[in-house]
C-alpha atoms as a PDB file:
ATOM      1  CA  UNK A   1     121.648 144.308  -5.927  1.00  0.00           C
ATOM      2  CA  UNK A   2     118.041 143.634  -4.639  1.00  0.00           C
ATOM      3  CA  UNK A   3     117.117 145.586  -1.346  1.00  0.00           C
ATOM      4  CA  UNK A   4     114.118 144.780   0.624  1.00  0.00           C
ATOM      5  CA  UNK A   5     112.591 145.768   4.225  1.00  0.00           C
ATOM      6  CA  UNK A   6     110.275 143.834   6.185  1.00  0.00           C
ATOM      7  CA  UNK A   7     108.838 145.661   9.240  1.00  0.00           C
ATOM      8  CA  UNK A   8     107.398 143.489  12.169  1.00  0.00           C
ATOM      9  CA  UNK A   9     107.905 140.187  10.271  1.00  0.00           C
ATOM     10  CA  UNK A  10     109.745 136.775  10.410  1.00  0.00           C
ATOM     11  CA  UNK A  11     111.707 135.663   7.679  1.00  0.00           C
ATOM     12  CA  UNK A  12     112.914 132.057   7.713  1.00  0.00           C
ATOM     13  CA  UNK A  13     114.517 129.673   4.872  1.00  0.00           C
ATOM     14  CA  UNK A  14     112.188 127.210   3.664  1.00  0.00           C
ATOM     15  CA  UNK A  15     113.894 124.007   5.088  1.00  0.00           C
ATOM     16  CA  UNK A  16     114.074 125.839   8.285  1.00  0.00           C
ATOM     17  CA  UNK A  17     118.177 126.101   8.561  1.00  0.00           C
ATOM     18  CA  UNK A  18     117.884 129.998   8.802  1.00  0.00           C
ATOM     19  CA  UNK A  19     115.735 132.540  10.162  1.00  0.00           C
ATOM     20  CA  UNK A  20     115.502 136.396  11.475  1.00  0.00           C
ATOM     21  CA  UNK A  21     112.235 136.974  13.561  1.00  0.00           C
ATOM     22  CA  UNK A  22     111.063 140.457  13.970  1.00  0.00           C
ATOM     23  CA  UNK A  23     113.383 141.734  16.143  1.00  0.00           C
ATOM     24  CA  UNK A  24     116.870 141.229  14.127  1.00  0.00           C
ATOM     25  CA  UNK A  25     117.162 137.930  16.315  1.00  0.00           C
ATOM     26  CA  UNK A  26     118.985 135.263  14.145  1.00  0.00           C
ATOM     27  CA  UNK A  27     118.971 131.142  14.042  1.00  0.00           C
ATOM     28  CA  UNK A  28     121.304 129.327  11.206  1.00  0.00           C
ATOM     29  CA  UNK A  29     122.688 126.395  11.793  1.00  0.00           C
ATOM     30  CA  UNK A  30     125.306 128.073   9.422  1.00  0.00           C
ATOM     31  CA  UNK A  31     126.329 131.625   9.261  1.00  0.00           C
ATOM     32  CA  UNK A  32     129.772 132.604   6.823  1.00  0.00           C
ATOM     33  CA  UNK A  33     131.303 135.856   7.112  1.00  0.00           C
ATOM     34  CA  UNK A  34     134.478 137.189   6.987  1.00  0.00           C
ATOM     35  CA  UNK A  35     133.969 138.318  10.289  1.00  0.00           C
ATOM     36  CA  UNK A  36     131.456 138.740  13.375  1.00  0.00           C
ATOM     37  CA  UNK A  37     131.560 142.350  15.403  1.00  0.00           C
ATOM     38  CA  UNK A  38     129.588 143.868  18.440  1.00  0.00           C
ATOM     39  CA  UNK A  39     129.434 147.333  18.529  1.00  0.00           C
ATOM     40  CA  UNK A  40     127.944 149.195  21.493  1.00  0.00           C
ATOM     41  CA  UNK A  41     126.044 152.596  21.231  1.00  0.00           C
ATOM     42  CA  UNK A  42     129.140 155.338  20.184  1.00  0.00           C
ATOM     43  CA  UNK A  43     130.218 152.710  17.397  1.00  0.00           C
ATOM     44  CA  UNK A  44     133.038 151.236  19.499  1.00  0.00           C
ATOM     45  CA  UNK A  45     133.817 147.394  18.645  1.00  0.00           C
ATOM     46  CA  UNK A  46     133.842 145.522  22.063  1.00  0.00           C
ATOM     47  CA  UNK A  47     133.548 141.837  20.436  1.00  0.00           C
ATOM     48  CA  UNK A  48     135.225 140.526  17.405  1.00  0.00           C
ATOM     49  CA  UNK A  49     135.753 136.980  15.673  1.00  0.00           C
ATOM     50  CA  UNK A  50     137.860 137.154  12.332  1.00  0.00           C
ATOM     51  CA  UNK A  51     137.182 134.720  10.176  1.00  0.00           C
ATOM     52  CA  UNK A  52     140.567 133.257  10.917  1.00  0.00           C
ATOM     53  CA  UNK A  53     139.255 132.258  14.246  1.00  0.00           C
ATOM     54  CA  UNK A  54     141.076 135.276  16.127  1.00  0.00           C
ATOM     55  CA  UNK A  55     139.021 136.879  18.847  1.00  0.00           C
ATOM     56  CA  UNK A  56     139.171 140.375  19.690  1.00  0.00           C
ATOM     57  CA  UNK A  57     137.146 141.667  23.270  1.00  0.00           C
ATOM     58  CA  UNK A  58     137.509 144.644  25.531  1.00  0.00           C
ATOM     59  CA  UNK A  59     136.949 142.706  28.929  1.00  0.00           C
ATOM     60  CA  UNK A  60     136.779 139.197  29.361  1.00  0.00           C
ATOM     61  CA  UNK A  61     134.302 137.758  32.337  1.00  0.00           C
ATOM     62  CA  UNK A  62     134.283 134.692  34.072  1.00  0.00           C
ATOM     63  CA  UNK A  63     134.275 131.462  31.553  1.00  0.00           C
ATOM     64  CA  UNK A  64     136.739 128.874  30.627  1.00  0.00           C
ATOM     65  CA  UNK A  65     139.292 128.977  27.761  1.00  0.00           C
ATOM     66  CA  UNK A  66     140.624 125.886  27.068  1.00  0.00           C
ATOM     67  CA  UNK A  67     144.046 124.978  25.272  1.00  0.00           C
ATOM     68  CA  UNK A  68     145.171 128.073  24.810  1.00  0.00           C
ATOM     69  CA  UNK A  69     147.870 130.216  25.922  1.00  0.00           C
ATOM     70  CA  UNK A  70     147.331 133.452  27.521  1.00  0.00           C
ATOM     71  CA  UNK A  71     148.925 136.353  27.505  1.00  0.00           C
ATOM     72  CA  UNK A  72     149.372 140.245  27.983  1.00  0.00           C
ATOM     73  CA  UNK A  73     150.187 142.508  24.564  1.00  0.00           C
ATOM     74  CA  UNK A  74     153.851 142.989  25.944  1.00  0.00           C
ATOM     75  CA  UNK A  75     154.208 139.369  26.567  1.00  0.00           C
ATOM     76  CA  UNK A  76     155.635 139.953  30.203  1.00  0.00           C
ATOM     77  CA  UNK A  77     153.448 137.486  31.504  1.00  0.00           C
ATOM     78  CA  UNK A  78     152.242 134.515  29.808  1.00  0.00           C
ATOM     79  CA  UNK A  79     150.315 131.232  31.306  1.00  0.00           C
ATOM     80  CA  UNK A  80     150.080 128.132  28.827  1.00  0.00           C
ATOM     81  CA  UNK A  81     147.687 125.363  28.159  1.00  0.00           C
ATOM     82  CA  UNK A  82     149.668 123.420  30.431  1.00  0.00           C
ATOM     83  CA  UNK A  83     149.398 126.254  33.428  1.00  0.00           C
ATOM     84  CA  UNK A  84     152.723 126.900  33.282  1.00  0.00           C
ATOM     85  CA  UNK A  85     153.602 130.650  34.428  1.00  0.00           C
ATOM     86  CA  UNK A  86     156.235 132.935  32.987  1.00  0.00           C
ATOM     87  CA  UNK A  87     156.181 136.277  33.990  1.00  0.00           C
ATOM     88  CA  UNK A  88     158.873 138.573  34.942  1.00  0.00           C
ATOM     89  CA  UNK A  89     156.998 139.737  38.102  1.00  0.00           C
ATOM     90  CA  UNK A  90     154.432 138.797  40.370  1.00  0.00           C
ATOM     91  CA  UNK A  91     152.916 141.005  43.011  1.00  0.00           C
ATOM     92  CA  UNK A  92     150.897 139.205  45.748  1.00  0.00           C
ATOM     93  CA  UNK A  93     149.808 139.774  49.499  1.00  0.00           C
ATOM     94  CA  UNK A  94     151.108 135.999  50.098  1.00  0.00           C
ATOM     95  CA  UNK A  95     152.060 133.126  47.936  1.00  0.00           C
ATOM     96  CA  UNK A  96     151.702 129.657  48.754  1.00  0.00           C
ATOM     97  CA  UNK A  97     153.183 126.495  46.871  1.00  0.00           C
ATOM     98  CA  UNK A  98     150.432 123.161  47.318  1.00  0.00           C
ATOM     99  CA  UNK A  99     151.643 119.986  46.274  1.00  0.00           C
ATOM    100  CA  UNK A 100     148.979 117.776  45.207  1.00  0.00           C
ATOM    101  CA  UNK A 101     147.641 116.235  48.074  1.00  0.00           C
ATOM    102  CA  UNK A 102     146.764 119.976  49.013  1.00  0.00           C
ATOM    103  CA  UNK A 103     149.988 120.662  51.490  1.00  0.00           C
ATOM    104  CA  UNK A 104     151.387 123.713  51.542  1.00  0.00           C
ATOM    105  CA  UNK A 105     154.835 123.118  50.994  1.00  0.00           C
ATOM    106  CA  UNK A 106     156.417 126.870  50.568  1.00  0.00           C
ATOM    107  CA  UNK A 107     154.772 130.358  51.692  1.00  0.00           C
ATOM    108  CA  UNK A 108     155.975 133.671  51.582  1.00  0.00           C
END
């Protein structure tokens, strides 16, 4: 196996499809892997993609996921990709039903 360092240097594929400036920064218009992690400062992976497309993350902020169904580990509460709700109990300070001309319709 060949090993090499480059210290304060670009490197970039001669057609221009890949490169790693000086700073570990990378640009591919492919990358393969069996997997993509970010690790934070005590070695503790916070971000994850398997190569089978499943993503792994501590928090999730803000953003849209789209399609998909959510859900917590014990599966207690669920919403689909149609924003249907199953859960076997929701807490709230009030609850309102809209229909879709915005009229509330039912409030607790």
């Amino acid at each position: 196996m060949l090993h090499s360092t480059l210290t304060r240097r670009s490197t970039e594929h001669t057609d221009g499809s890949f490169s790693v400036d000086a700073n570990g920064n990378v640009d591919a218009e492919t990358v393969k892997s069996e997997g993509m992690s970010v690790v934070d400062e005590d070695g503790n992976t916070t971000f994850q993609v398997l190569a089978n497309g499943d993503v792994t993350a501590t928090t999730e902020t803000g953003g849209t996921v789209i399609g998909q169904t959510s859900r917590n580990t014990n599966t207690r509460f669920s919403v689909d990709a149609n924003g249907n709700v199953d859960a076997e109990t929701v807490k709230s300070e009030g609850m309102s039903v809209v229909d879709e001309d915005g009229n509330t319709t039912f409030q607790v």
